[in-house]
Protein backbone atom coordinates (compact mmCIF):
# COMPACT_ATOMS: atom_id res chain seq x y z
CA UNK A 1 -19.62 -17.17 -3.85
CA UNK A 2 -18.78 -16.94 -0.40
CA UNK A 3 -15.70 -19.66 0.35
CA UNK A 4 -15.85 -19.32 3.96
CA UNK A 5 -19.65 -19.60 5.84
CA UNK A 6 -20.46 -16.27 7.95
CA UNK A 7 -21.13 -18.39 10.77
CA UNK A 8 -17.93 -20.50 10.42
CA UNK A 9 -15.64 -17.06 10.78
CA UNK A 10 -15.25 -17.86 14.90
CA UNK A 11 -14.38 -21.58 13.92
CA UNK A 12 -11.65 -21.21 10.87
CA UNK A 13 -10.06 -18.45 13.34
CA UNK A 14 -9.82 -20.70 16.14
CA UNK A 15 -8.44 -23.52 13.60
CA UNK A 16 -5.89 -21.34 13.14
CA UNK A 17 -4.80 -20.40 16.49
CA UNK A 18 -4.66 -23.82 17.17
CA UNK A 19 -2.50 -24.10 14.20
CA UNK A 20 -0.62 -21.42 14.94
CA UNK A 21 0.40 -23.05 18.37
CA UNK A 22 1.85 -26.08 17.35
CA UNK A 23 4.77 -23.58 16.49
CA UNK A 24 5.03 -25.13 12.91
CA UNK A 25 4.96 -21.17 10.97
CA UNK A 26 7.44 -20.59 13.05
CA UNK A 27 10.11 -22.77 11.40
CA UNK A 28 11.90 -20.76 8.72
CA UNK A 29 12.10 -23.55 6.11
CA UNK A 30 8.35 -23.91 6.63
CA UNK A 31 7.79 -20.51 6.06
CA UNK A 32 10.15 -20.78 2.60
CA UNK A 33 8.50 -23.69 1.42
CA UNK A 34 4.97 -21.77 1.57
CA UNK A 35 6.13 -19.03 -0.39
CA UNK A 36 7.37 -20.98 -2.94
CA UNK A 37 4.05 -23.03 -2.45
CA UNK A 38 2.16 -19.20 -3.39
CA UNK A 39 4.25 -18.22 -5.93
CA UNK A 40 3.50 -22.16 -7.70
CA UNK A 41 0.06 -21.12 -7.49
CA UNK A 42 -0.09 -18.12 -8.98
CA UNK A 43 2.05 -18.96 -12.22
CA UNK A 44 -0.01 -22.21 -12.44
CA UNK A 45 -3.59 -19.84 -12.57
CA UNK A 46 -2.01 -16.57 -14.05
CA UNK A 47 -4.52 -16.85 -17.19
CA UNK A 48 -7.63 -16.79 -14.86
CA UNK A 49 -6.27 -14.23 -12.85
CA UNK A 50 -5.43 -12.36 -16.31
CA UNK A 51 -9.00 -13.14 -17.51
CA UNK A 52 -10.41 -12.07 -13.75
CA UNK A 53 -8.64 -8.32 -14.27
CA UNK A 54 -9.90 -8.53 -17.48
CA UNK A 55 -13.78 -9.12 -16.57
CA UNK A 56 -13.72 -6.45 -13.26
CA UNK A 57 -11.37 -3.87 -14.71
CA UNK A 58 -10.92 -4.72 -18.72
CA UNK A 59 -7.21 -4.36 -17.60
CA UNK A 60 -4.74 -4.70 -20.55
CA UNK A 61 -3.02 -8.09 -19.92
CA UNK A 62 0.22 -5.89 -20.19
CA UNK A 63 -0.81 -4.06 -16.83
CA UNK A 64 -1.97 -7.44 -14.87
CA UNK A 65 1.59 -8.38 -15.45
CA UNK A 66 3.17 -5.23 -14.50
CA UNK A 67 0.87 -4.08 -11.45
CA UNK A 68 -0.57 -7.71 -10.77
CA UNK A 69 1.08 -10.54 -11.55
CA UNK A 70 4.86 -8.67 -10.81
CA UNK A 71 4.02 -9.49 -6.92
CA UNK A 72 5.64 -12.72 -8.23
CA UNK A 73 9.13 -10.29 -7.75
CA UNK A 74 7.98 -9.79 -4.18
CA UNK A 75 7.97 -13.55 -3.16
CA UNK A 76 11.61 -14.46 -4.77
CA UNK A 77 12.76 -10.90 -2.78
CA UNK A 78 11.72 -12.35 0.62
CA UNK A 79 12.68 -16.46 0.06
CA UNK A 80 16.00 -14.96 -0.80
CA UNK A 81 16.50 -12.52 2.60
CA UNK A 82 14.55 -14.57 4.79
CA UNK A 83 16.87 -16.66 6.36
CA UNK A 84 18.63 -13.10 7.27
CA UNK A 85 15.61 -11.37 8.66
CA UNK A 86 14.58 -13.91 10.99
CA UNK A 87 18.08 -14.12 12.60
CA UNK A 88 18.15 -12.36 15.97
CA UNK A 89 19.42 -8.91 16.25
CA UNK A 90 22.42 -8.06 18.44
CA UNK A 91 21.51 -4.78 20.19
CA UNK A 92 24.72 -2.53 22.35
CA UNK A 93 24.89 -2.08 26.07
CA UNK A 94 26.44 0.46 27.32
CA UNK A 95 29.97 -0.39 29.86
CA UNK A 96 27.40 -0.22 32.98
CA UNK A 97 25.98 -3.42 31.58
CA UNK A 98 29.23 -5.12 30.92
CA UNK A 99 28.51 -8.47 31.90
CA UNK A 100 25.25 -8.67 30.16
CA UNK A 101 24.11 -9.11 26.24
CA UNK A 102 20.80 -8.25 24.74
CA UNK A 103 19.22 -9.15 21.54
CA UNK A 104 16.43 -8.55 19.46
CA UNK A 105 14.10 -11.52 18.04
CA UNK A 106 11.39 -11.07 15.22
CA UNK A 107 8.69 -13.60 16.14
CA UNK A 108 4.91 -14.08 14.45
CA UNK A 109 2.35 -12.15 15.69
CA UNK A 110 -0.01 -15.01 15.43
CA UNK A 111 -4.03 -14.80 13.13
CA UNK A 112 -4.10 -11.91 10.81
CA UNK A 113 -6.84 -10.25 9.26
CA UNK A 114 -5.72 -9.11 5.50
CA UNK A 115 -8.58 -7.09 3.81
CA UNK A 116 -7.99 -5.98 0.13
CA UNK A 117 -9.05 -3.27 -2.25
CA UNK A 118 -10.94 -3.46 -5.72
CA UNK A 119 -8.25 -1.30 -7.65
CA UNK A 120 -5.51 -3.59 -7.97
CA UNK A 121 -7.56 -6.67 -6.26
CA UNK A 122 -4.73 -9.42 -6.52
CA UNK A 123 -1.41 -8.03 -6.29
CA UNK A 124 -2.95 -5.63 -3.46
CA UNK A 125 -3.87 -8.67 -1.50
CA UNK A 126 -0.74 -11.05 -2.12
CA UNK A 127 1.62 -8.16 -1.45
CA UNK A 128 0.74 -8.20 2.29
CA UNK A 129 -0.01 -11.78 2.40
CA UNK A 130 3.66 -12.70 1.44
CA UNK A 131 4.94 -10.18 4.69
CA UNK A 132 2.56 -12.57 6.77
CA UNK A 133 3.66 -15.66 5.59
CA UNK A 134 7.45 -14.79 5.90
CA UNK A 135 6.85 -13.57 9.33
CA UNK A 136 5.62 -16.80 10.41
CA UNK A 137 1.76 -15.91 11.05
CA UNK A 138 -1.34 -17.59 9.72
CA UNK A 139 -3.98 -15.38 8.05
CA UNK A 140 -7.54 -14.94 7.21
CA UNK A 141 -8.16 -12.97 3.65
CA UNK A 142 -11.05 -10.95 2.86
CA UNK A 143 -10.88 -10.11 -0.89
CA UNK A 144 -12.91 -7.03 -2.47
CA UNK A 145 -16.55 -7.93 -3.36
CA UNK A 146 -16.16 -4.93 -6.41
CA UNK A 147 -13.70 -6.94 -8.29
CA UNK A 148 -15.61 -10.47 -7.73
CA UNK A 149 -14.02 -12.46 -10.71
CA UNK A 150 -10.28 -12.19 -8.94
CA UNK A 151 -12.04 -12.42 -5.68
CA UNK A 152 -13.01 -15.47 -6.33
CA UNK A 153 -9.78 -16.83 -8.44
CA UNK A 154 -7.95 -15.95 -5.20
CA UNK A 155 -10.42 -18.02 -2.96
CA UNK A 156 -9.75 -21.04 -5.70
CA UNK A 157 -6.13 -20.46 -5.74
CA UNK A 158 -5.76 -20.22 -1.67
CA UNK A 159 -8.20 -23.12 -1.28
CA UNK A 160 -6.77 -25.42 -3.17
CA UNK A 161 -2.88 -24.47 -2.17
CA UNK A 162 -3.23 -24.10 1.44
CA UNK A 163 -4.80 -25.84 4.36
CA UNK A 164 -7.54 -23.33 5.74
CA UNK A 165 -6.12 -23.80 9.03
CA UNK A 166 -3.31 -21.74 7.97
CA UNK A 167 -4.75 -19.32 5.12
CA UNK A 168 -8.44 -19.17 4.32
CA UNK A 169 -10.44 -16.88 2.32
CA UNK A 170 -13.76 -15.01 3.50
CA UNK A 171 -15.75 -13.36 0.01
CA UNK A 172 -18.99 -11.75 0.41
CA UNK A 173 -19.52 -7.86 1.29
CA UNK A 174 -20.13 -5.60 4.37
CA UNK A 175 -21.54 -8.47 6.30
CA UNK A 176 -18.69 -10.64 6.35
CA UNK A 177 -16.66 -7.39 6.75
CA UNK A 178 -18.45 -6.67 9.91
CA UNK A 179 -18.27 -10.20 11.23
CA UNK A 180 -14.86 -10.37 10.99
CA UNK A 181 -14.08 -6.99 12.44
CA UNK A 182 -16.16 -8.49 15.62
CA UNK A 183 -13.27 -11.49 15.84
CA UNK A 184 -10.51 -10.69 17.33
CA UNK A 185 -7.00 -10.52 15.50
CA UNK A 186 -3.17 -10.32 15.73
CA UNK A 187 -3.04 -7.27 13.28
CA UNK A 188 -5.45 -6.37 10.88
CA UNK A 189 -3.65 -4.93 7.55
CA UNK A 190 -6.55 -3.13 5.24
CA UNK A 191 -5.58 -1.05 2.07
CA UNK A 192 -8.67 1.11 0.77
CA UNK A 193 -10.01 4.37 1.59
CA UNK A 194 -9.84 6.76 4.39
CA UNK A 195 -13.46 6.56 5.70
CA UNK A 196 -13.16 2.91 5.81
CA UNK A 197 -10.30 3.09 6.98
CA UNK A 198 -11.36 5.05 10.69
CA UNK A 199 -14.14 1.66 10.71
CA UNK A 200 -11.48 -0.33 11.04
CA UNK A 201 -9.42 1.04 13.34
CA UNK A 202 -12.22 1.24 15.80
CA UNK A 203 -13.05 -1.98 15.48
CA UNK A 204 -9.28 -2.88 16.16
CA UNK A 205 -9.67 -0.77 19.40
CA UNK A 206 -11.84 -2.73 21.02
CA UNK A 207 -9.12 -5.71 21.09
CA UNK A 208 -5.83 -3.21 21.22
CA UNK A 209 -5.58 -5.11 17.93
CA UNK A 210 -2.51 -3.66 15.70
CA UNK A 211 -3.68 -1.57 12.54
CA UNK A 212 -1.67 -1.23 9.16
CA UNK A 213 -4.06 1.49 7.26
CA UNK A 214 -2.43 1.84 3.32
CA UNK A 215 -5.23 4.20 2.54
CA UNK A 216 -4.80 7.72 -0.10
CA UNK A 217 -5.73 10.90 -0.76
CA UNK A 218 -4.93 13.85 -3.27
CA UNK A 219 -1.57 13.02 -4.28
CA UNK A 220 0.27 16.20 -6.02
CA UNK A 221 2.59 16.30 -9.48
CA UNK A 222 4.63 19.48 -9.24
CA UNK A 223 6.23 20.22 -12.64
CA UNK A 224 9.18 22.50 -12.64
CA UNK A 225 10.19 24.28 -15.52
CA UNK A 226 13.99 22.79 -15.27
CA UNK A 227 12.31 19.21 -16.76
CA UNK A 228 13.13 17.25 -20.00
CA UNK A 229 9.30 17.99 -21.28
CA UNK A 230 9.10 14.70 -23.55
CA UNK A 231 9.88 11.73 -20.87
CA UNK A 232 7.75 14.57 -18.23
CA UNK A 233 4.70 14.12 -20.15
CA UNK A 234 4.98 10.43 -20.83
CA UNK A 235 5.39 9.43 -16.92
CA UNK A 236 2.89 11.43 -16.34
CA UNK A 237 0.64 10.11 -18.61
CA UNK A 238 1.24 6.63 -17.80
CA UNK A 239 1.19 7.00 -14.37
CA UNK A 240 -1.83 8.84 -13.76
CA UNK A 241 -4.10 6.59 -16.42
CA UNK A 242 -3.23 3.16 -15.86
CA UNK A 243 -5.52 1.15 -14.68
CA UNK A 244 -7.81 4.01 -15.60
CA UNK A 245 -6.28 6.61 -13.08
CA UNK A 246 -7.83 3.77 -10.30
CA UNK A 247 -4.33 4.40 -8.75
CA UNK A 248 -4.47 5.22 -4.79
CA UNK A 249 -0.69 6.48 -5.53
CA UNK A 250 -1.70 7.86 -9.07
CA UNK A 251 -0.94 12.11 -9.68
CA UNK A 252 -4.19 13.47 -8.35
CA UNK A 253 -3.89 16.84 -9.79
CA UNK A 254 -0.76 19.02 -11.13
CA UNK A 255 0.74 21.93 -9.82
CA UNK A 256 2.58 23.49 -12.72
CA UNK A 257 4.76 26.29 -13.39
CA UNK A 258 2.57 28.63 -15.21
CA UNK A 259 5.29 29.37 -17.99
CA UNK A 260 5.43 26.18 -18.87
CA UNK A 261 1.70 25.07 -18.92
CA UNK A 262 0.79 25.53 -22.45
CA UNK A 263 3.89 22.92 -23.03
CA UNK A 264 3.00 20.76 -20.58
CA UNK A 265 -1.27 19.97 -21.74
CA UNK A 266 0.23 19.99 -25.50
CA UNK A 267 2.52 17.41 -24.65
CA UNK A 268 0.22 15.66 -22.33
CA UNK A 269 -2.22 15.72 -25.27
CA UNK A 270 0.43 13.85 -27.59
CA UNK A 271 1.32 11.27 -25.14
CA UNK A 272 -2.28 10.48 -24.76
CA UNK A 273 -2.50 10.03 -28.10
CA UNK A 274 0.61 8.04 -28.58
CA UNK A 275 -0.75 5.80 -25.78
CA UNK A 276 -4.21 5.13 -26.30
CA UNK A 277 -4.80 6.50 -30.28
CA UNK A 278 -7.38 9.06 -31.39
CA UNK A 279 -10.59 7.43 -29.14
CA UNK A 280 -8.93 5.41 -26.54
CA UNK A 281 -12.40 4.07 -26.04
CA UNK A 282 -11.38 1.81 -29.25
CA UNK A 283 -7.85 1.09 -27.07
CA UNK A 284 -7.11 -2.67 -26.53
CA UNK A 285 -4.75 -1.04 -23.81
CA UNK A 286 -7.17 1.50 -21.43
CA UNK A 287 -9.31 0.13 -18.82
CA UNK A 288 -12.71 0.53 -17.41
CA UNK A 289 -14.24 2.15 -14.94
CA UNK A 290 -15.40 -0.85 -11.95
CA UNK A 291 -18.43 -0.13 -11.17
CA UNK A 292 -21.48 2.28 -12.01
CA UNK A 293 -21.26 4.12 -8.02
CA UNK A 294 -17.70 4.90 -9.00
CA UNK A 295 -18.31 5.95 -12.79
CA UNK A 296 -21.51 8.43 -12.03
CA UNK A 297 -19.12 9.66 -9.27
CA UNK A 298 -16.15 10.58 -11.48
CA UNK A 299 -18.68 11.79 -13.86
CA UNK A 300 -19.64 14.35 -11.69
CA UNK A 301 -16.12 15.60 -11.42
CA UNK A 302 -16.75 16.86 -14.84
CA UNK A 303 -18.54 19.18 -14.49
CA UNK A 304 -15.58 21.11 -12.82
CA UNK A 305 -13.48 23.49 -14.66
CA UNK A 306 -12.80 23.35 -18.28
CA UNK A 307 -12.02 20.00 -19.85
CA UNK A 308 -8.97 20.48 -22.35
CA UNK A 309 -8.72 17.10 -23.50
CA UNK A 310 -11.09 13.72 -22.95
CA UNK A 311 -14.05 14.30 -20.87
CA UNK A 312 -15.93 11.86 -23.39
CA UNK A 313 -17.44 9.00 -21.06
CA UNK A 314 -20.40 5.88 -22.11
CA UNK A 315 -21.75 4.96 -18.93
CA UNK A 316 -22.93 1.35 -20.34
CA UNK A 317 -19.18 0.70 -20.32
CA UNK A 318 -17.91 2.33 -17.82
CA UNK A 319 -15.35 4.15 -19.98
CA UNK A 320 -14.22 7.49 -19.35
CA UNK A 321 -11.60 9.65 -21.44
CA UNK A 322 -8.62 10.19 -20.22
CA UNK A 323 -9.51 14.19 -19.61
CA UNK A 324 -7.44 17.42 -18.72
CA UNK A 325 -9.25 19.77 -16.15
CA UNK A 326 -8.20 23.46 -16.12
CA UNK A 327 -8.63 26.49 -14.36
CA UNK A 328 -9.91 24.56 -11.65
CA UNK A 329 -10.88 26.11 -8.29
CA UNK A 330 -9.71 24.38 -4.85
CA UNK A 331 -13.34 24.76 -3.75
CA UNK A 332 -14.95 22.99 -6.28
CA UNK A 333 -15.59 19.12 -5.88
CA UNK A 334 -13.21 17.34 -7.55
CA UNK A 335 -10.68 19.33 -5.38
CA UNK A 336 -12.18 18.06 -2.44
CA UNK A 337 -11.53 14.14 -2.75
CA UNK A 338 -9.53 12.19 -4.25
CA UNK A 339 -10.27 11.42 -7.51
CA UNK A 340 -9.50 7.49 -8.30
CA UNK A 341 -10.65 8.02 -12.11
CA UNK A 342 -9.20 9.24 -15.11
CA UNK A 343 -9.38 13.15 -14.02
CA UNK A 344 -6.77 15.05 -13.96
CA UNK A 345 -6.73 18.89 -13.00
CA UNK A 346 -4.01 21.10 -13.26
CA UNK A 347 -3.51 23.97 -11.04
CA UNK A 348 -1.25 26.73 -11.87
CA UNK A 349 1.73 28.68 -9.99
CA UNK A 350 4.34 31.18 -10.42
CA UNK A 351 6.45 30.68 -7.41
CA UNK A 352 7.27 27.02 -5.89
CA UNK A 353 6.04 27.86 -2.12
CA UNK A 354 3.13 29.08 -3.23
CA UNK A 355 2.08 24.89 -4.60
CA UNK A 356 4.15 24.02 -1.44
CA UNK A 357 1.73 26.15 1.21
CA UNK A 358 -1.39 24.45 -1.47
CA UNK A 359 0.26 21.06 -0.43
CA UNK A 360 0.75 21.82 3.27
CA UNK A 361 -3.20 23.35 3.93
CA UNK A 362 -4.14 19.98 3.03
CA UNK A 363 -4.28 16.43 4.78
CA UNK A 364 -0.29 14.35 4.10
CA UNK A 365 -1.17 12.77 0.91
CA UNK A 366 0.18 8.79 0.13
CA UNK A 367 3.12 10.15 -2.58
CA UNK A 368 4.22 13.28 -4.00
CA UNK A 369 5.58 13.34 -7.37
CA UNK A 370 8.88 16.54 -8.51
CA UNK A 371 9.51 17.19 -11.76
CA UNK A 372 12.87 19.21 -11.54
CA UNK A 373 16.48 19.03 -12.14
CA UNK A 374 16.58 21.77 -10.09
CA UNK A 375 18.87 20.51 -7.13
CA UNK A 376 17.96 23.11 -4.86
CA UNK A 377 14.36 23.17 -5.73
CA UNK A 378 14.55 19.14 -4.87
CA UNK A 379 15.95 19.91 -1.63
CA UNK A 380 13.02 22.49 -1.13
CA UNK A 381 9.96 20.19 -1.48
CA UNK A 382 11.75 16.87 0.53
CA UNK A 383 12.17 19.74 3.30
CA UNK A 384 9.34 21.16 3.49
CA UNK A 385 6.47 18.73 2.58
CA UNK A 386 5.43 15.61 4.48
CA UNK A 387 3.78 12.23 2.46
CA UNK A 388 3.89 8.93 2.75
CA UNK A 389 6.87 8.37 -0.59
CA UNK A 390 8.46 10.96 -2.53
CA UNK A 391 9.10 10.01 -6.43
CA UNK A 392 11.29 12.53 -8.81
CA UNK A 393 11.23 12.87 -12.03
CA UNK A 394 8.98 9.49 -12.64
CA UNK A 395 5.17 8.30 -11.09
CA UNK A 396 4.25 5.46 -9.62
CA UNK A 397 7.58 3.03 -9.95
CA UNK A 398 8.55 3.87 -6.33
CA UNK A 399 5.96 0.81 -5.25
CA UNK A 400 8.13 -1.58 -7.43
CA UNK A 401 11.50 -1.06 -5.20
CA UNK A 402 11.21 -3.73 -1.96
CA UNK A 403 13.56 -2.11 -0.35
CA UNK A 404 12.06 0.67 -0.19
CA UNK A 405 9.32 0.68 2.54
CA UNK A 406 5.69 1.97 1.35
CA UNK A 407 2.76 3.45 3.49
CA UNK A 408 0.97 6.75 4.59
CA UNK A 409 1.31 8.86 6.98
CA UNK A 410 -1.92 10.78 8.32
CA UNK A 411 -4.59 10.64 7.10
CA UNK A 412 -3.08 8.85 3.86
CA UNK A 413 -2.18 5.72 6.43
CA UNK A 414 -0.31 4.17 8.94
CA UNK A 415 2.47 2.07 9.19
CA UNK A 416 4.21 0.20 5.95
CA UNK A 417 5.22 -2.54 4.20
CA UNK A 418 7.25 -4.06 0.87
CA UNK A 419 10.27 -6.20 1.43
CA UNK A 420 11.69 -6.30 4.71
CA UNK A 421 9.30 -3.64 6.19
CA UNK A 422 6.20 -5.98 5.27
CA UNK A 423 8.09 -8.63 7.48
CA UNK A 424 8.68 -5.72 10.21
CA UNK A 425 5.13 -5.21 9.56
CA UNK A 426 3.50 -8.83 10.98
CA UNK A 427 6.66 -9.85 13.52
CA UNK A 428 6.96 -8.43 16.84
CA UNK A 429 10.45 -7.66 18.07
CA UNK A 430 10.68 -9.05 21.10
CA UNK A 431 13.71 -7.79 23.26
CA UNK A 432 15.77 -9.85 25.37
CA UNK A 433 18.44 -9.41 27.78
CA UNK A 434 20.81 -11.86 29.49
CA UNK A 435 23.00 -11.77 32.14
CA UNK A 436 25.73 -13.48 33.22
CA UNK A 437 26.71 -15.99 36.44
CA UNK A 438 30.22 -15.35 36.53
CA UNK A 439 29.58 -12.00 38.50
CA UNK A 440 27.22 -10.07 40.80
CA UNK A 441 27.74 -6.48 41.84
CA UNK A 442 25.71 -5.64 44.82
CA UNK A 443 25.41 -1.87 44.66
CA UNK A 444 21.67 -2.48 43.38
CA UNK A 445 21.01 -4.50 46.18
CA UNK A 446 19.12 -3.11 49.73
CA UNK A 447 20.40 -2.28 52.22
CA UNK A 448 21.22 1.36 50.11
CA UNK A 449 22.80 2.75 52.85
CA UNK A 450 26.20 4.70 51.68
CA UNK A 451 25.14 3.77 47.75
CA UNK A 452 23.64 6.97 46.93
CA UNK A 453 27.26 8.89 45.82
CA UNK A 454 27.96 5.73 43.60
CA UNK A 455 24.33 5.42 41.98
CA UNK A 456 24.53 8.87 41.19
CA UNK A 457 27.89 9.13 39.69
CA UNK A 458 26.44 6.46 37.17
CA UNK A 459 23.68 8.03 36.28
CA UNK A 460 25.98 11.28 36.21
């Protein structure tokens, strides 16, 4: 189903600038009552989107509410600190300027281009969408054509919620892609993979068009020896195989302590168990590969090292094990990429800077997960590493905090959002000074003659 026509893109975008310049997005109560308009929508549809997850991903109803459906959270966080954000800023001057004020104002950017990923295809769209819609912007949507059930529950939902002269939804695949990256936008806000990711951007360049990139890479899981080993193992576990390890943020391979290895894959082995039973395949509660590209290319990643536990995979489901890879070589492929599967390797060390150099010779991943109660050693690795989010001690939950702002840096993304930083995110800051009648030095003023000890003994 496509919701939008191809040829129609140019028309719904100028719809919306014309929307857009009435100035109605711009009133904050406006802006309010369309985000309690979205979050309406989604509790009135939540079982199709929880029977949408179900048929792309066979996601556990449990993790649509947790990953998906939590974006809910994200709404009630910005109705409740919008009225704050959108307040101008006062900004100092310093005594030179004494008779003037200056301020900072957050206005809309204007038509936005939101394009989402197939991993976690709602909440991964919404997320942004409710930065755009607090901002005071109008927005064009391009869901994932991987996960087409939710893509098109989310064209239903938007449809029927919101006049497409303020949100509309484009489905189809690279074609509508590439006619919308020909339009020209406000900002363009994409979450998905690094190659993409460089399309984008230089299709942005050709209008100065504003990028947000939230794209990945091989996010490392140092484990210290200083841990608790029993909550290690199960934060591990769960965050690197939810939603089948389809996680851009997920652990993408382990850098452990070598003497506490053995510990770690026994415990890792229980967990599993614990989680997902004897033959997860049987597990109401592990999803599915989502699509057969992705599957034959995780596949292939087994053939890598020595599989410790899982490995088993049935390509006419989609299912792979979740599987321990060890004595795994940095050359070999599934070093190389990042993984976006259920694969995890483990890489030994006996010294912390020798994982921290292994880090550093390789592109800034998207989040880097400590597991120490090692003060010091904490101090160490926020020092002297660089990623998008730091989490200690725990996987994954940093994304759930909206205060705390989330995004890349490198080649893992650019710029950030969540809470206020997804309203930074689609608002420009405009700056504005002001000065005052009631006086008017004239030392700025020509003729400069006999000025020059005074302008320098202000600059002095």
């Amino acid at each position: 189903m496509i919701t939008t026509e191809l040829s129609n893109i140019s028309n719904i975008i100028q719809n919306q600038r014309e929307f857009f310049q009435t100035g109605k997005t711009k009133d904050v109560n406006f802006r309010i009552e369309q985000l309690k308009n979205l979050k309406q929508a989604i509790i009135e549809h939540e079982q199709s989107i929880v029977e949408a997850l179900k048929a792309d991903l066979h996601k556990p109803e449990v993790e649509t509410y947790l990953t998906e459906i939590s974006v809910i959270k994200d709404i009630d966080y910005a109705i409740k600190h919008l009225q704050n954000w959108t307040k101008p800023q006062k900004a100092a001057v310093s005594w030179d300027f004494f008779s003037y004020s200056a301020k900072i104002y957050p206005e809309p950017l204007g038509v936005v281009l939101i394009i989402g990923p197939w991993n976690y295809p709602f909440q991964l769209i919404i997320s942004p969408l409710i930065g755009a819609i607090a901002a005071g912007n109008c927005a064009i949507i391009k869901p994932s054509e991987i996960a087409s059930h939710t893509s098109d529950v989310i064209a239903k939902i938007i449809a029927k919620h919101f006049d497409p002269a303020y949100l509309a939804v484009v489905e189809g695949g690279v074609e509508a892609s590439q006619k919308l990256l020909a339009e020209k936008f406000d900002h363009i806000f994409f979450t998905g993979g690094t190659a993409v990711g460089k399309i984008i951007m230089a299709a942005a360049a050709k209008y100065l068009t504003p990028v947000t990139l939230e794209l990945g890479g091989k996010s490392p899981c140092i484990v210290d020896t200083d841990i608790n080993l029993e909550h290690t193992v199960r934060r591990i576990s769960w965050g690197k195989f939810i939603n089948a390890g389809q996680t851009c943020i997920a652990p993408d391979y382990l850098l452990v302590n070598k003497t506490i290895k053995k510990d770690l894959i026994d415990g890792l082995e229980k967990s599993l168990k614990e989680f997902y039973g004897e033959n997860p395949a049987n597990s109401p509660d592990y999803a599915r590969i989502i699509s057969q590209k992705h599957f034959d290319r995780l596949v292939n990643f087994l053939k890598d090292g020595e599989v410790v536990i899982g490995g088993e995979n049935q390509p006419s489901e989609r299912y792979i094990a979740p599987t321990l890879i060890d004595n795994v070589s940095l050359e070999d492929s599934v070093m190389q990429e990042e993984i976006f599967g259920p694969i995890l390797p483990i890489i030994e060390y006996t010294d912390i800077a020798e994982a921290i150099a292994l880090i550093n010779s390789r592109p800034k991943p998207l989040a880097l997960y400590l597991f120490s109660q090692d003060k010091n050693l904490q101090k160490r690795v926020l020092q002297e590493t660089s990623s998008g989010g730091v989490c200690i001690n725990d996987t994954v939950m940093q994304v759930g905090v909206s205060s705390l702002p989330f995004g890349g840096v490198g080649d893992s993304g650019i710029g950030n959002y969540h809470g206020k930083a997804s309203f930074d995110t689609f608002s420009h800051k405009k700056s504005v000074l002001q000065n005052s009648f009631w006086l008017d030095l004239k030392w700025r003023y020509a003729p400069y003659q006999g000025k020059l000890p005074l302008i320098k003994k202000l600059l002095g």
